[in-house]
C-alpha atoms as a PDB file:
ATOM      1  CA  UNK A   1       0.000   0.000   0.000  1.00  0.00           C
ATOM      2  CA  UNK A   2       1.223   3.548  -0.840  1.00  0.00           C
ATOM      3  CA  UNK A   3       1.371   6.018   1.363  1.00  0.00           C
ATOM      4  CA  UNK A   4       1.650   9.757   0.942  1.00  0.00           C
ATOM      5  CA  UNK A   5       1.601  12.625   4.035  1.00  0.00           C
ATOM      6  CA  UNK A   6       1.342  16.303   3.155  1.00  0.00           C
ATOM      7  CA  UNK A   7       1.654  18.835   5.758  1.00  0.00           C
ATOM      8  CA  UNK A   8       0.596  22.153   4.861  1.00  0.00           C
ATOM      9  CA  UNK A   9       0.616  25.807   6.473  1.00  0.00           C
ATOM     10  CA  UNK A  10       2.876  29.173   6.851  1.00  0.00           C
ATOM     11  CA  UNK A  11       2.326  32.048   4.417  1.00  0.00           C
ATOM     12  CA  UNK A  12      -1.859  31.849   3.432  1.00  0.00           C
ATOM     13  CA  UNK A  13      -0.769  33.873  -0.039  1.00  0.00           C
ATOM     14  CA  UNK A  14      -0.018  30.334  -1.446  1.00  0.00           C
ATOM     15  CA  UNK A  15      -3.424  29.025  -0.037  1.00  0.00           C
ATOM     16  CA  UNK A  16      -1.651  26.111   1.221  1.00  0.00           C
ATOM     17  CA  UNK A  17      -4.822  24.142   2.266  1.00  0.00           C
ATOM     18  CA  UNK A  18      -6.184  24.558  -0.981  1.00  0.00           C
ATOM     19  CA  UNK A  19      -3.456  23.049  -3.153  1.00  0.00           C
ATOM     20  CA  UNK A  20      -2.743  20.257  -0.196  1.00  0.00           C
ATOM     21  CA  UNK A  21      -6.629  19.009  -1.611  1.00  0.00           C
ATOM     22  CA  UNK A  22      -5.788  19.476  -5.192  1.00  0.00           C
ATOM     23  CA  UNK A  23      -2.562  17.469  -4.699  1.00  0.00           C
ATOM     24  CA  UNK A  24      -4.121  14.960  -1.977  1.00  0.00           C
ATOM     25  CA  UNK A  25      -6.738  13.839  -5.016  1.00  0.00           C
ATOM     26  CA  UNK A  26      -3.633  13.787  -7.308  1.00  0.00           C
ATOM     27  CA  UNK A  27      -2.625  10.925  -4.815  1.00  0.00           C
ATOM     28  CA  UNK A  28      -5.938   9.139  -4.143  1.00  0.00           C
ATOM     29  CA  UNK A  29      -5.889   8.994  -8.108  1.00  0.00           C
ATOM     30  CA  UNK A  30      -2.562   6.966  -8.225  1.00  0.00           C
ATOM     31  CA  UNK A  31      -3.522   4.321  -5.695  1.00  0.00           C
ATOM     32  CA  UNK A  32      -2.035   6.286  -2.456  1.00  0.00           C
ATOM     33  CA  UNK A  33      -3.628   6.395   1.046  1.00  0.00           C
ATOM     34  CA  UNK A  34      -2.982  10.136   1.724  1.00  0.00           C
ATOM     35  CA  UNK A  35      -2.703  11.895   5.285  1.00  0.00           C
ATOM     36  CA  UNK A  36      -3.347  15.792   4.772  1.00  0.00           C
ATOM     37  CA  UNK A  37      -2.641  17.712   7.880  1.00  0.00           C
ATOM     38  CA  UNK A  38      -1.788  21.336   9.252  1.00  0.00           C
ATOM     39  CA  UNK A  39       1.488  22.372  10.226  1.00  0.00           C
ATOM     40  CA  UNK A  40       4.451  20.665  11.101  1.00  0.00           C
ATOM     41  CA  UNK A  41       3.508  19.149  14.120  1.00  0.00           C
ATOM     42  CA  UNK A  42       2.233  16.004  11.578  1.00  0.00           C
ATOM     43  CA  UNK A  43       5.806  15.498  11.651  1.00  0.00           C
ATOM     44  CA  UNK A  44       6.180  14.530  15.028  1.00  0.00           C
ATOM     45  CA  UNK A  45       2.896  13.090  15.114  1.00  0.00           C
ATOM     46  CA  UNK A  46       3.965  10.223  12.595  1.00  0.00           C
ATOM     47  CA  UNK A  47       6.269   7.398  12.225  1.00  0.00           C
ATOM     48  CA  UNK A  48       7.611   8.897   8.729  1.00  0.00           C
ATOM     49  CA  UNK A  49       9.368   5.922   7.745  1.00  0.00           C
ATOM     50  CA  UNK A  50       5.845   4.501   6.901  1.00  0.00           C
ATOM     51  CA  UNK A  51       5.540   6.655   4.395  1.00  0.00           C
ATOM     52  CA  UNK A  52       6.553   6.521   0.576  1.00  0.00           C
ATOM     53  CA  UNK A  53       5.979  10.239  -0.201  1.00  0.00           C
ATOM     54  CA  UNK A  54       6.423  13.452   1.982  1.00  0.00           C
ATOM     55  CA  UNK A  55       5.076  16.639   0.460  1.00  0.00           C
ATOM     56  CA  UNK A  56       5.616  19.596   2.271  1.00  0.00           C
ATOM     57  CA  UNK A  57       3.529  22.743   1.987  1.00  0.00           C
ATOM     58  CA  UNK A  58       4.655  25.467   3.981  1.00  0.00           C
ATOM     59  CA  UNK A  59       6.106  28.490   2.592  1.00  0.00           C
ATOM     60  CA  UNK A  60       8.215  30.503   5.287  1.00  0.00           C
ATOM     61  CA  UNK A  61       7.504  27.929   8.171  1.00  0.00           C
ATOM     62  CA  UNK A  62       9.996  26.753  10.561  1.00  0.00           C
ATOM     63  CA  UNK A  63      10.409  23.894  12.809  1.00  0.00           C
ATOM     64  CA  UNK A  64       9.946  22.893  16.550  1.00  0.00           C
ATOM     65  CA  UNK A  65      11.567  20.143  18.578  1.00  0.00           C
ATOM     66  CA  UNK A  66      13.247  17.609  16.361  1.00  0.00           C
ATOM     67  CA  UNK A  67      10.786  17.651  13.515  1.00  0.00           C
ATOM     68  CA  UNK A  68      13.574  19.161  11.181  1.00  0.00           C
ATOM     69  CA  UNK A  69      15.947  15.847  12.073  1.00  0.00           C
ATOM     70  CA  UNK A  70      12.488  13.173  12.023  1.00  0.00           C
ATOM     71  CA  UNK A  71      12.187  14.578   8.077  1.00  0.00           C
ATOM     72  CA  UNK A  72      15.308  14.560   7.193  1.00  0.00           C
ATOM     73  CA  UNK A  73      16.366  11.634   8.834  1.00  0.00           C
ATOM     74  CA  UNK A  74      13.632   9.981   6.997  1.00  0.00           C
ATOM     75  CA  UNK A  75      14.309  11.157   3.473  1.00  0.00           C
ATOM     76  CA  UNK A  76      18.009   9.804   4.311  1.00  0.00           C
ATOM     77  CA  UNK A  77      16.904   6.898   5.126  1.00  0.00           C
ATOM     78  CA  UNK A  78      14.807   5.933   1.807  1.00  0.00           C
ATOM     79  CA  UNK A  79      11.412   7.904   2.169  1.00  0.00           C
ATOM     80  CA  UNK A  80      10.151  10.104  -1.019  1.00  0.00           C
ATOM     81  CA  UNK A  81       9.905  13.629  -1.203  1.00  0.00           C
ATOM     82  CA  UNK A  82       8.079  16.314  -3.574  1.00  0.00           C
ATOM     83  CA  UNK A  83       7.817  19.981  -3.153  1.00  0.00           C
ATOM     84  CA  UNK A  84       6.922  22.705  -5.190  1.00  0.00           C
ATOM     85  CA  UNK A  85       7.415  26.508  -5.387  1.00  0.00           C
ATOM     86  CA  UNK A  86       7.803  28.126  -2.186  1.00  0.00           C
ATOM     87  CA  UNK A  87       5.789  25.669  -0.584  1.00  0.00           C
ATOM     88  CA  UNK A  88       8.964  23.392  -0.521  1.00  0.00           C
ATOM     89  CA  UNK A  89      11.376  26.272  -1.743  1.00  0.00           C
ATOM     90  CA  UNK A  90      11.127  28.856   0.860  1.00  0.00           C
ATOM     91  CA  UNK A  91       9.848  26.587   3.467  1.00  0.00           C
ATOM     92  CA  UNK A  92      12.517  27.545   6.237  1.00  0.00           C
ATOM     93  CA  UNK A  93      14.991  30.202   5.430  1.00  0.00           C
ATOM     94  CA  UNK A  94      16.843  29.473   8.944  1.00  0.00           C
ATOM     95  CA  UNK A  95      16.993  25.444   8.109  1.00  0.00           C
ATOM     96  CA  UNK A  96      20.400  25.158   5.438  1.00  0.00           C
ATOM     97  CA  UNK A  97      20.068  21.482   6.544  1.00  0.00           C
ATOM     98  CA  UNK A  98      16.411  21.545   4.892  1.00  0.00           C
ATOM     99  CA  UNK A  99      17.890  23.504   2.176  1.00  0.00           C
ATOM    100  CA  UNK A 100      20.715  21.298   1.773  1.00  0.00           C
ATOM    101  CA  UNK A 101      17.835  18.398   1.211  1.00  0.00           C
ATOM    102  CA  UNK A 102      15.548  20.228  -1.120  1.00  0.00           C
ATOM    103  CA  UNK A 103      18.511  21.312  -2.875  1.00  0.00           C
ATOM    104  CA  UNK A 104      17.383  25.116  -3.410  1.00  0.00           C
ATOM    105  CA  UNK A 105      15.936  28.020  -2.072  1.00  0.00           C
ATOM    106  CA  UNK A 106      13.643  31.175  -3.350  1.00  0.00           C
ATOM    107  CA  UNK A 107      15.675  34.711  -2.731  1.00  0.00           C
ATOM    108  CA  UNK A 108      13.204  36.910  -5.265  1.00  0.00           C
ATOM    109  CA  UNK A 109      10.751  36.723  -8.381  1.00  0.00           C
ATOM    110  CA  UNK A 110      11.732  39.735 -10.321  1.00  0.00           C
ATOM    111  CA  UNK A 111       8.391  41.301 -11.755  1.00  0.00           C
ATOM    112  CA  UNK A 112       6.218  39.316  -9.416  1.00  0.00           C
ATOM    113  CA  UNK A 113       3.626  37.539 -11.587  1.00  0.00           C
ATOM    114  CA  UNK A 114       4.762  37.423 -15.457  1.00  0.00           C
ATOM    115  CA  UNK A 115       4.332  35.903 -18.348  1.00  0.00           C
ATOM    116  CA  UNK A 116       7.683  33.770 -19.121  1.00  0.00           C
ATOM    117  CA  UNK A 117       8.805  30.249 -20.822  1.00  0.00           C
ATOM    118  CA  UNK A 118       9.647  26.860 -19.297  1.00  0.00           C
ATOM    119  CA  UNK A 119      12.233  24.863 -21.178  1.00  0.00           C
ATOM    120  CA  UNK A 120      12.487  21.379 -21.251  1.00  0.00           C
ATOM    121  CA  UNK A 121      16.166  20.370 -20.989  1.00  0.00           C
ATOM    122  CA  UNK A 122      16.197  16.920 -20.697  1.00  0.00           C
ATOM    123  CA  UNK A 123      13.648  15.400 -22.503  1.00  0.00           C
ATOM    124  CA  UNK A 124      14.667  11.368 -21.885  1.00  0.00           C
ATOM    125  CA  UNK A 125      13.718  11.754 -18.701  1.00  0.00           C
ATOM    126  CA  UNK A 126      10.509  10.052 -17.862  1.00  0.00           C
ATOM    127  CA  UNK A 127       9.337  13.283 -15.641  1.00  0.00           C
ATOM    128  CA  UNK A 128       9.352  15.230 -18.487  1.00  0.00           C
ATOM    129  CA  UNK A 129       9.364  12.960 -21.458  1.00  0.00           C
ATOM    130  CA  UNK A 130       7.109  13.595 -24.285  1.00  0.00           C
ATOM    131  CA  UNK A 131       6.281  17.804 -23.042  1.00  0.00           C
ATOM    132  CA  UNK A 132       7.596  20.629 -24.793  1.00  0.00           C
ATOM    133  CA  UNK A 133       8.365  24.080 -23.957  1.00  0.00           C
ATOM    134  CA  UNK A 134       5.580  26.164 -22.527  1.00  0.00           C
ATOM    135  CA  UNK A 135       4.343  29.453 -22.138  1.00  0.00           C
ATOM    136  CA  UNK A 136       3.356  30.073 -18.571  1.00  0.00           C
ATOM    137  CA  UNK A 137       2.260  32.928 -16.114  1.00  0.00           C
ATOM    138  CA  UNK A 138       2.997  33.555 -12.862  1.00  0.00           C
ATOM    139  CA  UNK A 139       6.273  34.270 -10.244  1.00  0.00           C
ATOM    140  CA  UNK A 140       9.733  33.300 -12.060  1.00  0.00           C
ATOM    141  CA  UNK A 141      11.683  32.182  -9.446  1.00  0.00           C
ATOM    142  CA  UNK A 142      14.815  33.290  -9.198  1.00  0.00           C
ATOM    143  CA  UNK A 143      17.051  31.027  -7.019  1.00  0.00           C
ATOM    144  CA  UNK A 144      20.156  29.810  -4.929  1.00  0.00           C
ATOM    145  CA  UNK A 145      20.416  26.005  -6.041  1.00  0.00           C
ATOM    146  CA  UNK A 146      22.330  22.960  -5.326  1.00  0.00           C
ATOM    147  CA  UNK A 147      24.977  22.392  -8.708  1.00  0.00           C
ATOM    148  CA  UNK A 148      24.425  18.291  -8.313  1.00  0.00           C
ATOM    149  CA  UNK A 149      21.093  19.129  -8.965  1.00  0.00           C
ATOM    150  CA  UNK A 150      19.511  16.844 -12.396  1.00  0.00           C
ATOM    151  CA  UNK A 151      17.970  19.748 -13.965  1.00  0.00           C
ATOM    152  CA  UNK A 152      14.765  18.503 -15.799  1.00  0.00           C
ATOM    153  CA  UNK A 153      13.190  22.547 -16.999  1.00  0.00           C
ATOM    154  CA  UNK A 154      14.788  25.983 -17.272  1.00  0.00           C
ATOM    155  CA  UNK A 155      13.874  29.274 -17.331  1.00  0.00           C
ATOM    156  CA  UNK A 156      15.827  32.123 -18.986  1.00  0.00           C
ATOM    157  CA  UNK A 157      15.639  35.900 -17.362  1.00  0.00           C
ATOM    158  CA  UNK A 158      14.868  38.823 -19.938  1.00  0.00           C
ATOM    159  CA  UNK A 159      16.554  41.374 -17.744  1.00  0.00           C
ATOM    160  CA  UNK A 160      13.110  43.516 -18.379  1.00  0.00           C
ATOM    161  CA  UNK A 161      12.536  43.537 -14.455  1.00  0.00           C
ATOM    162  CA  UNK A 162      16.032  43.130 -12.851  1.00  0.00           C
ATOM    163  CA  UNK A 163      18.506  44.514 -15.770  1.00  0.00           C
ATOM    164  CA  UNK A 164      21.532  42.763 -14.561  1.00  0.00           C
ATOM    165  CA  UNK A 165      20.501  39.357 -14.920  1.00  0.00           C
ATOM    166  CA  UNK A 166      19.659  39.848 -18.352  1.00  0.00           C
ATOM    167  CA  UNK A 167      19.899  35.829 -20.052  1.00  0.00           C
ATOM    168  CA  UNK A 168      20.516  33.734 -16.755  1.00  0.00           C
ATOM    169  CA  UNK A 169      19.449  30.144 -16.773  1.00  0.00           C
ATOM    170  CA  UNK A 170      17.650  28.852 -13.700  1.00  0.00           C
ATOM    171  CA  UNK A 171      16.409  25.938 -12.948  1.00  0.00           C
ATOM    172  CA  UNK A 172      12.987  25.212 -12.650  1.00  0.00           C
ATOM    173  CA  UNK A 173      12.376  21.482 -12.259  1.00  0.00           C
ATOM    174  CA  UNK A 174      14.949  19.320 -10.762  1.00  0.00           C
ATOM    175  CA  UNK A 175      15.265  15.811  -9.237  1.00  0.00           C
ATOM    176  CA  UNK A 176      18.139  14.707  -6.272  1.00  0.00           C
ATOM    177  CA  UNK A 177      19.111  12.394  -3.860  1.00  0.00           C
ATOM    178  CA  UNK A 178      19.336  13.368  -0.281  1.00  0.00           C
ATOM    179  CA  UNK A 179      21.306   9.944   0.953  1.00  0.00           C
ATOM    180  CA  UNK A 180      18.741   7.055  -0.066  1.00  0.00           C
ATOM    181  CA  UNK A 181      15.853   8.975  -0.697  1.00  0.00           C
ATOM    182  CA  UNK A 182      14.246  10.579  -3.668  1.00  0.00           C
ATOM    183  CA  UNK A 183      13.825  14.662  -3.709  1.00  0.00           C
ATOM    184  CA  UNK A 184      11.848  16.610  -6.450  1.00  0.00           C
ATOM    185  CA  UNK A 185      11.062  20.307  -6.452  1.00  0.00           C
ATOM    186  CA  UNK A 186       9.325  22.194  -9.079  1.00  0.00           C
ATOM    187  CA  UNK A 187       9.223  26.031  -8.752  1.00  0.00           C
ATOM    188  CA  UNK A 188       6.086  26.236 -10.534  1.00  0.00           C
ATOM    189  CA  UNK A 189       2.559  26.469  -8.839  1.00  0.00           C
ATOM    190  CA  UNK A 190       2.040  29.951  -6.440  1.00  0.00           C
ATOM    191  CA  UNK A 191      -1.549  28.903  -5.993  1.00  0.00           C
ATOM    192  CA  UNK A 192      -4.426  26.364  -6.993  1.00  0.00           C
ATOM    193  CA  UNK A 193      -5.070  28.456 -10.323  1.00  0.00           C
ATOM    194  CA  UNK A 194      -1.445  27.037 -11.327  1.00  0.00           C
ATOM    195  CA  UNK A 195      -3.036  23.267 -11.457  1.00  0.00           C
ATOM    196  CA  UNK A 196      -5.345  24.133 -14.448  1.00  0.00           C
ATOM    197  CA  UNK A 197      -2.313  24.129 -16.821  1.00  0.00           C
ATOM    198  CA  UNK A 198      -1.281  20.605 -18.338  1.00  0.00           C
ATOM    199  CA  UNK A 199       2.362  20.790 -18.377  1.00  0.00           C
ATOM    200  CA  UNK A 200       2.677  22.087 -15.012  1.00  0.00           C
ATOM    201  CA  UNK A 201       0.153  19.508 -13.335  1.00  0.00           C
ATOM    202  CA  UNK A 202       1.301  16.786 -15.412  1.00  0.00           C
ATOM    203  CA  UNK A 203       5.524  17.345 -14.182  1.00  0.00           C
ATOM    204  CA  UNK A 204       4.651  17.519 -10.767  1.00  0.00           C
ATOM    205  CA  UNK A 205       2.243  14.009 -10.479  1.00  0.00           C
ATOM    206  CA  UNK A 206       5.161  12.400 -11.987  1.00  0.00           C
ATOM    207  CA  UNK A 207       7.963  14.139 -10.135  1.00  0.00           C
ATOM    208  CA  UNK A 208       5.730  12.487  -6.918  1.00  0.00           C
ATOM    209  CA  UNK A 209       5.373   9.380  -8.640  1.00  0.00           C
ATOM    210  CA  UNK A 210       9.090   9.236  -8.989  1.00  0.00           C
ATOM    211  CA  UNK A 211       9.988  10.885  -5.417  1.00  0.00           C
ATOM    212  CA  UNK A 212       7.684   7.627  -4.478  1.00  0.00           C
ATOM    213  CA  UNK A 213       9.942   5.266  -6.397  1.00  0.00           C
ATOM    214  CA  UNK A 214       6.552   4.189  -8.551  1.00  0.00           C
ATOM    215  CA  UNK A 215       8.377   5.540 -11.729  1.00  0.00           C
ATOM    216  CA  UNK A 216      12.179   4.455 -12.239  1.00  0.00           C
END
């Protein structure tokens, strides 16, 4: 049996509770018995190495106790994770363990909400296989990431908001490994609204799929 947690909360401009539904029927859809719960307190609530799939929503959070070490500890030790925009990338600015993990973090979105393109860049992989570059709308995250990231999608900076980083390549979909577990992060997705496009939808339910380990 599959199981899936998300724990959702901090910052309401990413209506966290909302997309924890959207993403909890996502699950339910692939098989997955799926906890949904507020805050991080879930964390300490649960044995987490019963779980296949962690997906943390909670954009500018931070942790109590030893919930930081239970989540990391688990990921090390073989359980899934999937995150997306600042739900999972500016989760907790004073955790660089966390950040370490997730392999990134948010520092601004020049222009706020935008119109910009997503780039496929490697198109073997099964996350992205078969999509093609997109138009999209909404914050283009600019960010501080991990260099043994595998970069899946790209985005490229006009300079029209932020003039000196006119044609910089960041990374907008990646995959890891955080010791034996899986970790995905897609900076797409600032609020429920973001789950009507295809491309978007469709990268994340596989990126969880594969966080999982139910796609190789």
């Amino acid at each position: 049996m599959l199981k899936a947690l998300i724990f959702w909360g901090g910052w309401a401009g990413h209506q966290p509770k909302e997309c924890a539904d959207i993403v909890a029927q996502m699950l339910v859809e692939e098989g997955f018995v799926v906890y949904v719960e507020e805050g991080t307190q879930a964390l300490a609530k649960h044995d987490l190495s019963e779980f296949n799939l962690i997906v943390p929503m909670v954009t500018m959070g931070k942790f109590e106790g030893d919930q930081a070490s239970k989540l990391l500890n688990a990921v090390k030790n073989g359980v899934g994770i999937a995150g997306f925009h600042g739900g999972a990338g500016d989760s907790f600015r004073d955790h660089t363990s966390y950040q370490y993990m997730i392999g990134g973090q948010w520092v601004a979105h020049p222009g706020n909400k935008i119109h910009y393109t997503v780039n496929i860049t490697k198109p073997s992989d099964p996350i992205v296989a078969g999509l093609s570059d997109f138009a999209y709308m909404s914050e283009q995250y600019y960010m501080h990431v991990d260099p043994s990231n595998e970069v899946l999608a790209t985005t490229t900076f006009t300079g029209e908001h932020d003039f000196w980083i006119e044609g910089t390549v960041m990374p907008v979909v990646w995959k890891r490994h955080y010791g034996k577990g899986r970790v995905f992060y897609s900076s797409l997705g600032h609020d429920p609204k973001e789950f009507e496009v295809p491309e978007m939808r469709e990268i994340f339910r596989r990126g969880m799929l594969w966080a999982a380990g139910v796609i190789r």
